[in-house]
Protein backbone atom coordinates (compact mmCIF):
# COMPACT_ATOMS: atom_id res chain seq x y z
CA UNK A 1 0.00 0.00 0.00
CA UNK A 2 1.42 3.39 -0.62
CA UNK A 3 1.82 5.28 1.98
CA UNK A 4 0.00 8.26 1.73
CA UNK A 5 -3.10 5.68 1.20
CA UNK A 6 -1.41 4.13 4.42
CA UNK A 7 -1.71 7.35 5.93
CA UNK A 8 -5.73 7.39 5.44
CA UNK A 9 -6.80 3.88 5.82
CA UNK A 10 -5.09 3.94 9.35
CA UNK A 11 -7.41 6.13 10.91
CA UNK A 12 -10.50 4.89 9.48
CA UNK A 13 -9.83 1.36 10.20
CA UNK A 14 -9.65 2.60 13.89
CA UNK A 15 -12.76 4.77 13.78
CA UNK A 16 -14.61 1.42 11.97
CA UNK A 17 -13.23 0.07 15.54
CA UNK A 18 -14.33 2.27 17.20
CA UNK A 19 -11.83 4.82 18.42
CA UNK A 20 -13.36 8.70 18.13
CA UNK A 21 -12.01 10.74 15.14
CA UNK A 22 -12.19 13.44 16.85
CA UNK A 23 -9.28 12.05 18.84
CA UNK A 24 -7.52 9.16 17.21
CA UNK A 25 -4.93 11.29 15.94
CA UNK A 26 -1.62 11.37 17.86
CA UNK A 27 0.10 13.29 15.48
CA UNK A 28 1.86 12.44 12.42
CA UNK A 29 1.87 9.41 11.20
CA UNK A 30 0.70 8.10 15.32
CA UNK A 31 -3.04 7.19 16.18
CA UNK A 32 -4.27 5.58 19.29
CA UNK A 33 -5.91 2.52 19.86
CA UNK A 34 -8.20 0.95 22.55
CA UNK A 35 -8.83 -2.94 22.94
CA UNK A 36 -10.53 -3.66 26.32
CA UNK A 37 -9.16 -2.00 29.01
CA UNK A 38 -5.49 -1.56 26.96
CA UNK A 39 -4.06 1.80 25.46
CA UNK A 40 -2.47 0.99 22.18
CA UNK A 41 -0.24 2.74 19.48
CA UNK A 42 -0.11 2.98 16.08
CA UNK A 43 2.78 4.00 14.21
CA UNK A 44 4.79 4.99 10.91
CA UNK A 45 8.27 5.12 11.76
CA UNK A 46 10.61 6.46 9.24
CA UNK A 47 8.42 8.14 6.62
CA UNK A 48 10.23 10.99 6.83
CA UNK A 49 13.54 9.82 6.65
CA UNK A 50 15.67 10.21 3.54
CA UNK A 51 16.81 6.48 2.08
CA UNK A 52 14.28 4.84 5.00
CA UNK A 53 11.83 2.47 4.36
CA UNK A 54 8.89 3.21 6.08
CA UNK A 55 7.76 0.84 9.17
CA UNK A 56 4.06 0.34 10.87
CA UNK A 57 4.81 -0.43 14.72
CA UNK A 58 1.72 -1.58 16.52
CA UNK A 59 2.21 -1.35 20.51
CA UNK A 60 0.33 -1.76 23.11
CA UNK A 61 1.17 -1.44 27.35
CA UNK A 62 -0.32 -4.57 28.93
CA UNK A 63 0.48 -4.93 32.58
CA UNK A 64 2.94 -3.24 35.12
CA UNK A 65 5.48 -5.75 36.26
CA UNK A 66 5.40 -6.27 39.28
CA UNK A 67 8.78 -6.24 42.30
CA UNK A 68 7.23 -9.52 43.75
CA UNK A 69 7.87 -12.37 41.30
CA UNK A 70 9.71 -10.24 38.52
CA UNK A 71 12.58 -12.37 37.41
CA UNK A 72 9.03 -15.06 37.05
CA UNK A 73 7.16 -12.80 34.89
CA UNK A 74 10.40 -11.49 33.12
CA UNK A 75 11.06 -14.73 32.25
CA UNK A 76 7.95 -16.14 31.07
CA UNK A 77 7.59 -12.78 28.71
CA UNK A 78 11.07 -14.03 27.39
CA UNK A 79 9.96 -17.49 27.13
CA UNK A 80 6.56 -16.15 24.99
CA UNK A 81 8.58 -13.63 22.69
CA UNK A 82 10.77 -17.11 21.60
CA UNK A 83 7.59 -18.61 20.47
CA UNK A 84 6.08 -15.80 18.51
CA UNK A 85 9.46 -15.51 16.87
CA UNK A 86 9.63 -12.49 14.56
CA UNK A 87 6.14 -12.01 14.41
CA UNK A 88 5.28 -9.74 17.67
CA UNK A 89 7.78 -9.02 21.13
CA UNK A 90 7.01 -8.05 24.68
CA UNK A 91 9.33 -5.10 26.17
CA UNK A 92 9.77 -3.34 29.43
CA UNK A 93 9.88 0.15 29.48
CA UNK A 94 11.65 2.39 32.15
CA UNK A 95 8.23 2.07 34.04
CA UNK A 96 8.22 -1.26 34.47
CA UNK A 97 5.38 -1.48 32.07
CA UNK A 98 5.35 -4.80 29.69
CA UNK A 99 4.14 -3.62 26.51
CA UNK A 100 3.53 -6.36 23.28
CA UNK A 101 4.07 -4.95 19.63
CA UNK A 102 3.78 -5.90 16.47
CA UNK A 103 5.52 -4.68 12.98
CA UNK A 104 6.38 -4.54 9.22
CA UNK A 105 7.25 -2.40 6.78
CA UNK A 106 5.15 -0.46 5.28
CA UNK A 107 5.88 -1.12 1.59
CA UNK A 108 3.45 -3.87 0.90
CA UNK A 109 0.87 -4.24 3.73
CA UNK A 110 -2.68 -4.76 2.85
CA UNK A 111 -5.58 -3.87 5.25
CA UNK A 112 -6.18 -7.46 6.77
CA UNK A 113 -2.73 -7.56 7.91
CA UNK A 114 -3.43 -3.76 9.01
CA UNK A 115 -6.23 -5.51 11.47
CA UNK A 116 -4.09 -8.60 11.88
CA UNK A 117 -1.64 -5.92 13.26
């Protein structure tokens, strides 16, 4: 998809899931998301970049971790980002938020992988 159509179908994919248009909007080429009770992201990275190809990053904070039973949980996000290989990743911010995304680039995604995503 090119990306300026990228750039449209984003949005109203979101508002056909029911995010406001008022506010889905994060900025350029950002847009929130809401699934359940989870804030979510929506990203281009690299548009603007000279000799960059453009990249859709899908993240989404899912759970503080915890000081009790942290090397556990630290371990069994490890243990889940080895089975879903390449295909999506947990990370812990500097919050000690767990957060799962999801990415491609942008040069040839089609809108069911955009809800896939």
């Amino acid at each position: 998809m090119e990306l300026d159509a990228l750039r449209r179908t984003i949005p109203e994919l979101l508002v056909k899931l029911g995010e406001d248009p008022a506010t889905v909007a994060l900025g350029d080429d950002a847009w929130v998301v809401h699934h359940g009770s989870a804030t979510g992201y929506v990203a281009i990275l690299g548009a603007t970049e000279p000799g960059w190809d453009p990249f859709l990053h899908v993240k989404f904070r899912v759970v503080q971790v915890p000081q009790r039973g942290r090397e556990a949980m630290l371990r069994t996000l490890l243990s889940i980002n080895h089975v879903l290989g390449a295909y999506a990743a947990f990370s812990v911010d500097e919050n000690d938020c767990a957060w799962l995304g999801a990415g491609r680039f942008c040069a040839d995604v089609e809108e069911p992988e955009l809800l896939e995503l």
